[in-house]
PDB file of N, CA and C in Angstrom:
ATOM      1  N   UNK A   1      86.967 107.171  89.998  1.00  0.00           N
ATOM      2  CA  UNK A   1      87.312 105.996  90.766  1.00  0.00           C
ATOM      3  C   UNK A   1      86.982 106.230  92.234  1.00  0.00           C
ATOM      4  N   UNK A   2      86.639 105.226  92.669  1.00  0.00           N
ATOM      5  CA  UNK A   2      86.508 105.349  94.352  1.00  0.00           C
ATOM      6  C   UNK A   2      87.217 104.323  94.772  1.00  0.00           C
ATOM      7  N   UNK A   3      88.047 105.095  95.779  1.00  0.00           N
ATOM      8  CA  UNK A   3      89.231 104.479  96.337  1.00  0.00           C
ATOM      9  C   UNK A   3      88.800 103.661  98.162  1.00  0.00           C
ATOM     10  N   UNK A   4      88.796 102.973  98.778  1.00  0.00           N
ATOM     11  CA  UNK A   4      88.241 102.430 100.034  1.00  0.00           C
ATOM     12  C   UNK A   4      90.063 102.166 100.836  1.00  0.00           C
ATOM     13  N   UNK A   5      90.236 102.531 101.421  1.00  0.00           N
ATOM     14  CA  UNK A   5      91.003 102.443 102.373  1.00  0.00           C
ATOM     15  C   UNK A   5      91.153 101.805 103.642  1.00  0.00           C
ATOM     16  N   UNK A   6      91.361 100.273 104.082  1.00  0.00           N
ATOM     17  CA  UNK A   6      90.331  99.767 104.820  1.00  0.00           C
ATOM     18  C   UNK A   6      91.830  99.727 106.377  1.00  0.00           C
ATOM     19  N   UNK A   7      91.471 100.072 107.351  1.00  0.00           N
ATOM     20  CA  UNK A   7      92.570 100.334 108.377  1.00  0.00           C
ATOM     21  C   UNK A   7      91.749  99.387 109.366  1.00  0.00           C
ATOM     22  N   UNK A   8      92.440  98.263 109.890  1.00  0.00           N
ATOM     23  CA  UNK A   8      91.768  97.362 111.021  1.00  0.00           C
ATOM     24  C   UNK A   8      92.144  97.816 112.300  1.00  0.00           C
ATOM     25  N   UNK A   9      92.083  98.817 112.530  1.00  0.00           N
ATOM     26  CA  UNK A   9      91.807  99.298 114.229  1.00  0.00           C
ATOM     27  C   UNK A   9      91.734 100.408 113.946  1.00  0.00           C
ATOM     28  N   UNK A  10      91.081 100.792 115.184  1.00  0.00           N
ATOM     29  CA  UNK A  10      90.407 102.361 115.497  1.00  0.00           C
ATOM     30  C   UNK A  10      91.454 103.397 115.574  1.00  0.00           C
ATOM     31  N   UNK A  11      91.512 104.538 115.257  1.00  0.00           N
ATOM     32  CA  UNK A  11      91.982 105.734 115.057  1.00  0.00           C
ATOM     33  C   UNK A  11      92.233 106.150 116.573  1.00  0.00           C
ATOM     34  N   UNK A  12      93.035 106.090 116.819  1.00  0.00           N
ATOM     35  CA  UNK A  12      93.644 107.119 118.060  1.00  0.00           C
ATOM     36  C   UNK A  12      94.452 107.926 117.848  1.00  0.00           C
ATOM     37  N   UNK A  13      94.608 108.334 116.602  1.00  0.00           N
ATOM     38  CA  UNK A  13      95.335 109.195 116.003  1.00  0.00           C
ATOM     39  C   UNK A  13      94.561 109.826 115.151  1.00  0.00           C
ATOM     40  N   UNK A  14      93.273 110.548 115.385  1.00  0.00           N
ATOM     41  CA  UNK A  14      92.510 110.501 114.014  1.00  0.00           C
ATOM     42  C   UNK A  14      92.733 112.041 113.396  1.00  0.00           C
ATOM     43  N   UNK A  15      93.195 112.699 114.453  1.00  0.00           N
ATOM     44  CA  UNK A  15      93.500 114.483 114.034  1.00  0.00           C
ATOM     45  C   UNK A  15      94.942 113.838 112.895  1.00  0.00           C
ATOM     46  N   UNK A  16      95.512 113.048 113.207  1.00  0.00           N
ATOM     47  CA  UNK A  16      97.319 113.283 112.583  1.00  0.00           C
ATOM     48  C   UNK A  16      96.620 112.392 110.834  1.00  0.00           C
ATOM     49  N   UNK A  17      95.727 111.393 110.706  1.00  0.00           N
ATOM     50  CA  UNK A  17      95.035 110.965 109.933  1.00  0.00           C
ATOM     51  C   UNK A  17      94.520 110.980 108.788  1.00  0.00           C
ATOM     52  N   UNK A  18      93.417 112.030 109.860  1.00  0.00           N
ATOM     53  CA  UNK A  18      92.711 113.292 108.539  1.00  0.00           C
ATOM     54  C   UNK A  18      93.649 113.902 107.802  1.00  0.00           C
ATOM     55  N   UNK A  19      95.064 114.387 108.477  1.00  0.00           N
ATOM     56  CA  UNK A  19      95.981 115.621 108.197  1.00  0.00           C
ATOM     57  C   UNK A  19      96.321 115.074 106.694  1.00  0.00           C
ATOM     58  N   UNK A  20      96.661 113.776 106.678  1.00  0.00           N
ATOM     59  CA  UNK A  20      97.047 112.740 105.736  1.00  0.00           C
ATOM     60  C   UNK A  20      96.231 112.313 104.652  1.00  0.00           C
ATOM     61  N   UNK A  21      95.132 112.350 105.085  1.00  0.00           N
ATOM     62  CA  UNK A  21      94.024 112.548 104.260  1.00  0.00           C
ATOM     63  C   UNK A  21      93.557 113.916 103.351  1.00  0.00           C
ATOM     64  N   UNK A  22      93.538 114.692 103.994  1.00  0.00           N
ATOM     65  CA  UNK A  22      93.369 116.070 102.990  1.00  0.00           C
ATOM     66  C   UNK A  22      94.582 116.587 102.071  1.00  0.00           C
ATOM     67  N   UNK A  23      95.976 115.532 102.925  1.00  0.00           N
ATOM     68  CA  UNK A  23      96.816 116.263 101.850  1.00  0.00           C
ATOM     69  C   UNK A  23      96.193 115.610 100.349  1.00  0.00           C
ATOM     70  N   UNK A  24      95.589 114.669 100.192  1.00  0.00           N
ATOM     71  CA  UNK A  24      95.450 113.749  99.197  1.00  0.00           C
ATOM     72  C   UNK A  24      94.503 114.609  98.366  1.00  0.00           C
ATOM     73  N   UNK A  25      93.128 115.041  99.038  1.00  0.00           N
ATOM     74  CA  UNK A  25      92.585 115.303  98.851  1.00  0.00           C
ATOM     75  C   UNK A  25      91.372 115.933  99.677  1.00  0.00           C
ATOM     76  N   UNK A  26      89.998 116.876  99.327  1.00  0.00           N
ATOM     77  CA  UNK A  26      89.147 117.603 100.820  1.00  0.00           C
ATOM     78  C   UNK A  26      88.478 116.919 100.794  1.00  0.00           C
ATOM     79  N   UNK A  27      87.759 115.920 100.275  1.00  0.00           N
ATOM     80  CA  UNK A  27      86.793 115.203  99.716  1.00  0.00           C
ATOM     81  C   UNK A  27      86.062 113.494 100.267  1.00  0.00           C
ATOM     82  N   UNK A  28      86.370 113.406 101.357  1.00  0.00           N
ATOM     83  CA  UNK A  28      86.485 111.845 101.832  1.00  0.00           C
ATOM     84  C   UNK A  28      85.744 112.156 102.736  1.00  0.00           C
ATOM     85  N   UNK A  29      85.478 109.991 103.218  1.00  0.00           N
ATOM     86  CA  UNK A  29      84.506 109.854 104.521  1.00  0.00           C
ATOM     87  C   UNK A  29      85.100 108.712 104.987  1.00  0.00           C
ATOM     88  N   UNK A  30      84.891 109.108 106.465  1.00  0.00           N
ATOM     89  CA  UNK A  30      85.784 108.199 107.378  1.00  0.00           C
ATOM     90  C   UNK A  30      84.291 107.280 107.797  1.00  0.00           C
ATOM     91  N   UNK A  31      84.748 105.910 107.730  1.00  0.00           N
ATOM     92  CA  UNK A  31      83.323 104.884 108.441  1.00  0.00           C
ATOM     93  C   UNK A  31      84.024 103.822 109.337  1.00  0.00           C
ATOM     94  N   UNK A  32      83.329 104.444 110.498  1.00  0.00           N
ATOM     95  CA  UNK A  32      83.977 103.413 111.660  1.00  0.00           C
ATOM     96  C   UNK A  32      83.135 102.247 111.635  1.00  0.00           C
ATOM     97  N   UNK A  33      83.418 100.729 112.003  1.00  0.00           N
ATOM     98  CA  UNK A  33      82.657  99.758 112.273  1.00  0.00           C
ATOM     99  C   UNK A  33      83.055  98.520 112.240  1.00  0.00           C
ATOM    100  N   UNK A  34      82.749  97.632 112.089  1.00  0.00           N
ATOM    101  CA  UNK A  34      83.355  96.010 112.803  1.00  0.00           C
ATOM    102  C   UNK A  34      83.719  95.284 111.645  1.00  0.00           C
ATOM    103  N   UNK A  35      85.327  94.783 111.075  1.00  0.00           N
ATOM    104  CA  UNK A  35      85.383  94.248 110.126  1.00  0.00           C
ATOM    105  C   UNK A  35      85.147  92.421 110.530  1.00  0.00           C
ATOM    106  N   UNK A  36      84.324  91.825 109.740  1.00  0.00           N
ATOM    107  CA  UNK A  36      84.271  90.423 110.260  1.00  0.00           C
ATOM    108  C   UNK A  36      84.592  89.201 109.118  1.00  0.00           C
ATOM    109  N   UNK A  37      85.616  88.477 110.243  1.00  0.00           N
ATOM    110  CA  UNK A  37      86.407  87.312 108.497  1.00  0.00           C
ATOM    111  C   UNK A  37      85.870  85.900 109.789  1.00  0.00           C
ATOM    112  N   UNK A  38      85.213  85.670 108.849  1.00  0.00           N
ATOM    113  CA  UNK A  38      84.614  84.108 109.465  1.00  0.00           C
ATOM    114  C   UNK A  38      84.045  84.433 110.951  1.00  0.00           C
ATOM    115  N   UNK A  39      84.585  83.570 111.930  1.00  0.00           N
ATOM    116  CA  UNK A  39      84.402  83.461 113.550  1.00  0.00           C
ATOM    117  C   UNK A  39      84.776  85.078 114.493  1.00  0.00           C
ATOM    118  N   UNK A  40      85.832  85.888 113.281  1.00  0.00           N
ATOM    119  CA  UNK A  40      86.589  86.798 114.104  1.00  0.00           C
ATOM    120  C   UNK A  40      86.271  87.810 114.009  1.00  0.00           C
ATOM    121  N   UNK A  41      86.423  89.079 114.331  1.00  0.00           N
ATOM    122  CA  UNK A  41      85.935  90.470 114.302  1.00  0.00           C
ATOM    123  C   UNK A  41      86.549  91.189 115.132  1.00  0.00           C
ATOM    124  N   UNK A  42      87.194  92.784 114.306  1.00  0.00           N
ATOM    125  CA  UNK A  42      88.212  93.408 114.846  1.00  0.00           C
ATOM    126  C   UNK A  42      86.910  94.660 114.877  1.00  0.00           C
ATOM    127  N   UNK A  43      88.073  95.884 115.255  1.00  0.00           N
ATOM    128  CA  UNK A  43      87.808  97.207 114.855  1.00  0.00           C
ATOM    129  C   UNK A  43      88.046  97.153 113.643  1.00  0.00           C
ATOM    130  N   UNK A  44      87.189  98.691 112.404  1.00  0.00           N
ATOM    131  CA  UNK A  44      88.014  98.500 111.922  1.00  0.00           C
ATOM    132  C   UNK A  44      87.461 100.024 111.060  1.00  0.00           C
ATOM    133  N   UNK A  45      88.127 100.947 110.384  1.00  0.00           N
ATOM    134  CA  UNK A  45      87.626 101.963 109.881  1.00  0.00           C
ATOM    135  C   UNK A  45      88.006 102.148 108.330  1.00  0.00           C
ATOM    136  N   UNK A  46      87.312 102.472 107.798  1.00  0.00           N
ATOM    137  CA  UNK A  46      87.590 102.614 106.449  1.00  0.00           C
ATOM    138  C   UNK A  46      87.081 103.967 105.756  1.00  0.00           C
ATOM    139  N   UNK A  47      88.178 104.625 104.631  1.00  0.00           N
ATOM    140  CA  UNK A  47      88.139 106.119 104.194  1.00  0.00           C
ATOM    141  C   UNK A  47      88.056 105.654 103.286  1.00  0.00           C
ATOM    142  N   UNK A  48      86.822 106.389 102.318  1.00  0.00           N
ATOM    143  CA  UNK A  48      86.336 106.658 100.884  1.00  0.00           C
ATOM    144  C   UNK A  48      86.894 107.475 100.222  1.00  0.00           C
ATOM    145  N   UNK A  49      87.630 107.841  99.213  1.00  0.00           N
ATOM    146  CA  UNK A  49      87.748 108.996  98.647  1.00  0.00           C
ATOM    147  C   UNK A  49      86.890 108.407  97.120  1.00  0.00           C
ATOM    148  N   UNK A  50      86.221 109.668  96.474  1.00  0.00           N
ATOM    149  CA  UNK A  50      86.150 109.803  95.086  1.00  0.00           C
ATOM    150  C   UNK A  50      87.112 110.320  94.573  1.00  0.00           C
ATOM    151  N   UNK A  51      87.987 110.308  93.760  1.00  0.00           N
ATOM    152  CA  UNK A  51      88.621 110.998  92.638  1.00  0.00           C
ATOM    153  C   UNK A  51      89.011 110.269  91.306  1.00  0.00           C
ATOM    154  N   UNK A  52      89.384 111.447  90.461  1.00  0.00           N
ATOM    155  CA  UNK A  52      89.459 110.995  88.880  1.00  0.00           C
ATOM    156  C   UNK A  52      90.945 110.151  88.766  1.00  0.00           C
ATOM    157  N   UNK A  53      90.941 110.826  88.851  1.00  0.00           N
ATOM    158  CA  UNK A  53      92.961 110.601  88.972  1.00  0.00           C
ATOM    159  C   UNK A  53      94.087 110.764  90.469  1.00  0.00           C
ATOM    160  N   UNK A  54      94.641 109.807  90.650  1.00  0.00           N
ATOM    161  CA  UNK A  54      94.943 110.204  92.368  1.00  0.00           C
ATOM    162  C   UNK A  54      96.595 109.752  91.977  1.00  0.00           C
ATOM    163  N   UNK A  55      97.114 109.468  90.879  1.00  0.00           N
ATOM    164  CA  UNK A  55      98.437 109.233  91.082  1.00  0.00           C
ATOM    165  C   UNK A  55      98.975 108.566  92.173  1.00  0.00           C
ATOM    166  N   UNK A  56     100.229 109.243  92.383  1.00  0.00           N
ATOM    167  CA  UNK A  56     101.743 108.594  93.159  1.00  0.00           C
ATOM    168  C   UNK A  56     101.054 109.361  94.547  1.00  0.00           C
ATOM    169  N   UNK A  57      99.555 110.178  94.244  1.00  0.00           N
ATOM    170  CA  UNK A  57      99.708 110.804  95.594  1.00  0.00           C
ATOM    171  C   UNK A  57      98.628 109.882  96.461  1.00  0.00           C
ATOM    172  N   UNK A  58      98.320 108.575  95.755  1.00  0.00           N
ATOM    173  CA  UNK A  58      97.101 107.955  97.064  1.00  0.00           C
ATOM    174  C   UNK A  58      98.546 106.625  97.595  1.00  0.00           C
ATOM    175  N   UNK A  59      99.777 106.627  96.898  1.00  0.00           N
ATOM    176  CA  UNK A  59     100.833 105.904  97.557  1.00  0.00           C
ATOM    177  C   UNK A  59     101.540 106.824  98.420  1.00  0.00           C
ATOM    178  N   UNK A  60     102.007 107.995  98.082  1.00  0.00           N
ATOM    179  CA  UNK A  60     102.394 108.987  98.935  1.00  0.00           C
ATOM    180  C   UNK A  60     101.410 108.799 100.632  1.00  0.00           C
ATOM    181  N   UNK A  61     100.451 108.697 100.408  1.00  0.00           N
ATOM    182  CA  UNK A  61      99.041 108.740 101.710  1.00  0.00           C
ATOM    183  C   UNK A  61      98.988 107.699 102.427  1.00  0.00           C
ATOM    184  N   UNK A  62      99.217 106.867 101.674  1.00  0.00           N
ATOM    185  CA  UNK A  62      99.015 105.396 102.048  1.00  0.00           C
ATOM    186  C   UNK A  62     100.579 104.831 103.099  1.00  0.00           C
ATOM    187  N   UNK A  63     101.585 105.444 102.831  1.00  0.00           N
ATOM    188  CA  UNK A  63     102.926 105.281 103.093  1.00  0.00           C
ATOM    189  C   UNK A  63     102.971 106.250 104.900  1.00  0.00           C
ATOM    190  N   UNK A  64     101.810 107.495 104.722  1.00  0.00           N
ATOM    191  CA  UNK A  64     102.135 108.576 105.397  1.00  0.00           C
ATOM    192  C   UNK A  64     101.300 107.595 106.436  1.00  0.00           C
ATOM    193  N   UNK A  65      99.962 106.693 106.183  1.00  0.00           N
ATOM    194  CA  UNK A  65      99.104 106.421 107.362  1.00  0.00           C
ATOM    195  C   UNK A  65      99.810 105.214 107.996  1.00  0.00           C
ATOM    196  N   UNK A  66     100.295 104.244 107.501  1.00  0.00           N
ATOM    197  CA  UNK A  66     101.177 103.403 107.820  1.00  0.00           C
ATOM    198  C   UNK A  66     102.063 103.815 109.049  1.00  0.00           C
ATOM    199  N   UNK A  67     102.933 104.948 108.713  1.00  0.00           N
ATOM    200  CA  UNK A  67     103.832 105.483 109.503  1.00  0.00           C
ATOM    201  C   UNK A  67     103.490 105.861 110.587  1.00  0.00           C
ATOM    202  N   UNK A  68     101.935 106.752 110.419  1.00  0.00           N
ATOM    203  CA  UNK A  68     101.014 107.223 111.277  1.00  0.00           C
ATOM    204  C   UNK A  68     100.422 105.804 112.135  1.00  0.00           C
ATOM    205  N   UNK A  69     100.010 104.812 111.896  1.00  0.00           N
ATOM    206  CA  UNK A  69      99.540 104.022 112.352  1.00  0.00           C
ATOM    207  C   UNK A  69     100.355 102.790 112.895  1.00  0.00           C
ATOM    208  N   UNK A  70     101.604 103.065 112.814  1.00  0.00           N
ATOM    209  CA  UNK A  70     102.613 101.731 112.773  1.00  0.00           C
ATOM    210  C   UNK A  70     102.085 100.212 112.609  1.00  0.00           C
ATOM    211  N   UNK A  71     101.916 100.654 111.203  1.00  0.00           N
ATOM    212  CA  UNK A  71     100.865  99.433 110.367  1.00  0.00           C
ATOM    213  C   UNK A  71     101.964  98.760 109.309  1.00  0.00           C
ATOM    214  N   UNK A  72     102.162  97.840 109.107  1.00  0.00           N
ATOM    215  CA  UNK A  72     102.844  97.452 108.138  1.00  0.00           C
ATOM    216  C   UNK A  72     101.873  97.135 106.563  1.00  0.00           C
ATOM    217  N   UNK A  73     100.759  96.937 107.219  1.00  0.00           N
ATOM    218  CA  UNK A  73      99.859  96.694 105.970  1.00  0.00           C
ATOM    219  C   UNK A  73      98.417  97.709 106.347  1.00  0.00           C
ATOM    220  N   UNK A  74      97.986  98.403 104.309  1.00  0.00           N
ATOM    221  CA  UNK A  74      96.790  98.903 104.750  1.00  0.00           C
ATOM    222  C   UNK A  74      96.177  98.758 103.261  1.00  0.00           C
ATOM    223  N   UNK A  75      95.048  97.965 103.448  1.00  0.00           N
ATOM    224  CA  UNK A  75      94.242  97.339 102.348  1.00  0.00           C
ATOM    225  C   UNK A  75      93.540  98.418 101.450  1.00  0.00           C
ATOM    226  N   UNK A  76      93.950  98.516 100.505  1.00  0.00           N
ATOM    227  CA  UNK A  76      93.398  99.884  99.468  1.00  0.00           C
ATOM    228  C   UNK A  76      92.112  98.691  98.224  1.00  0.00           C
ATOM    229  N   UNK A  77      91.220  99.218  98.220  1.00  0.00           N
ATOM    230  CA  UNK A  77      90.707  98.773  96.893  1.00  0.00           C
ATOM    231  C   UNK A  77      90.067  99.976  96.191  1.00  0.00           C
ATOM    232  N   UNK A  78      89.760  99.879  94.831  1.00  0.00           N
ATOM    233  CA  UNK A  78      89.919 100.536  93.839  1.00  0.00           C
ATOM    234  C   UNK A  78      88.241 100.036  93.318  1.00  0.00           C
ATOM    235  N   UNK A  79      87.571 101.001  92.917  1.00  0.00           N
ATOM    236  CA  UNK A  79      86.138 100.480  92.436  1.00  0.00           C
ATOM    237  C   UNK A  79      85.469 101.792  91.576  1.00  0.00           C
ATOM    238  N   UNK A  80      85.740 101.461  90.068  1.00  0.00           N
ATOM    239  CA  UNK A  80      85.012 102.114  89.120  1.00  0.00           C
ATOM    240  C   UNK A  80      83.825 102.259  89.383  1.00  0.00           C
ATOM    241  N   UNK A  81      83.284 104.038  89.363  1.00  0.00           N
ATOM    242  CA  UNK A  81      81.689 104.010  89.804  1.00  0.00           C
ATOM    243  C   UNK A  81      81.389 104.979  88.767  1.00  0.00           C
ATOM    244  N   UNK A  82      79.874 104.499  88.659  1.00  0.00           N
ATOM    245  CA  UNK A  82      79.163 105.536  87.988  1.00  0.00           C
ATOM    246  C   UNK A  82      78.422 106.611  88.440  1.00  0.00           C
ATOM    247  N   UNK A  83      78.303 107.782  88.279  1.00  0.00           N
ATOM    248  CA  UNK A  83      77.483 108.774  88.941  1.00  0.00           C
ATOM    249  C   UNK A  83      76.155 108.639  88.933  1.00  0.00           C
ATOM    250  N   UNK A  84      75.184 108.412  89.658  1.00  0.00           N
ATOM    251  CA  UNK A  84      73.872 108.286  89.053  1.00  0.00           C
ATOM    252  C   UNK A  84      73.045 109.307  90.361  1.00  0.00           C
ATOM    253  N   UNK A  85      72.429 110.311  90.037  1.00  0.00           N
ATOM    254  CA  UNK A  85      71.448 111.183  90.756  1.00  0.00           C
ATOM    255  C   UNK A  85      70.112 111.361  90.595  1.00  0.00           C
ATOM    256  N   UNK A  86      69.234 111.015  91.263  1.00  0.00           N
ATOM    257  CA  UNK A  86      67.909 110.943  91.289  1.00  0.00           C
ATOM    258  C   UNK A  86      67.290 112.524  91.910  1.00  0.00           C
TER     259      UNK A  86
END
């Protein structure tokens, strides 16, 4: 599964972040860039993780960046992938 983590403003916290991030897992990518809904456009960064199975621990993460971010909301989507290598 690949997990997208989508956070609408920039990281000024990005050392305390990551910290939150590796507890989850070593394996992720942080992508900074402009989220845009119609007329409007924020900051906005979003973390990839791959994993098989992520349990109670991608809510555990998700709870920790919130806190970290004094976010009340942080948009997770979920997207079955296939491996394919050329």
């Amino acid at each position: 599964m690949l997990y997208r983590i989508q956070i609408e403003q920039r990281f000024d916290k990005q050392k305390a972040v990551i910290e939150a991030v590796k507890e989850l897992t070593s394996d992720f990518v942080i992508l900074t860039g402009m989220a845009y809904f119609g007329n409007n456009h924020r900051p906005c960064q979003i973390i990839e993780v791959y994993q098989l199975w992520l349990d109670n621990n991608l809510k555990l993460c998700i709870d920790k960046l919130k806190k970290i971010l004094n976010t009340s909301q942080i948009l997770v989507m979920q997207y079955m992938v296939t491996k394919v290598f050329y």
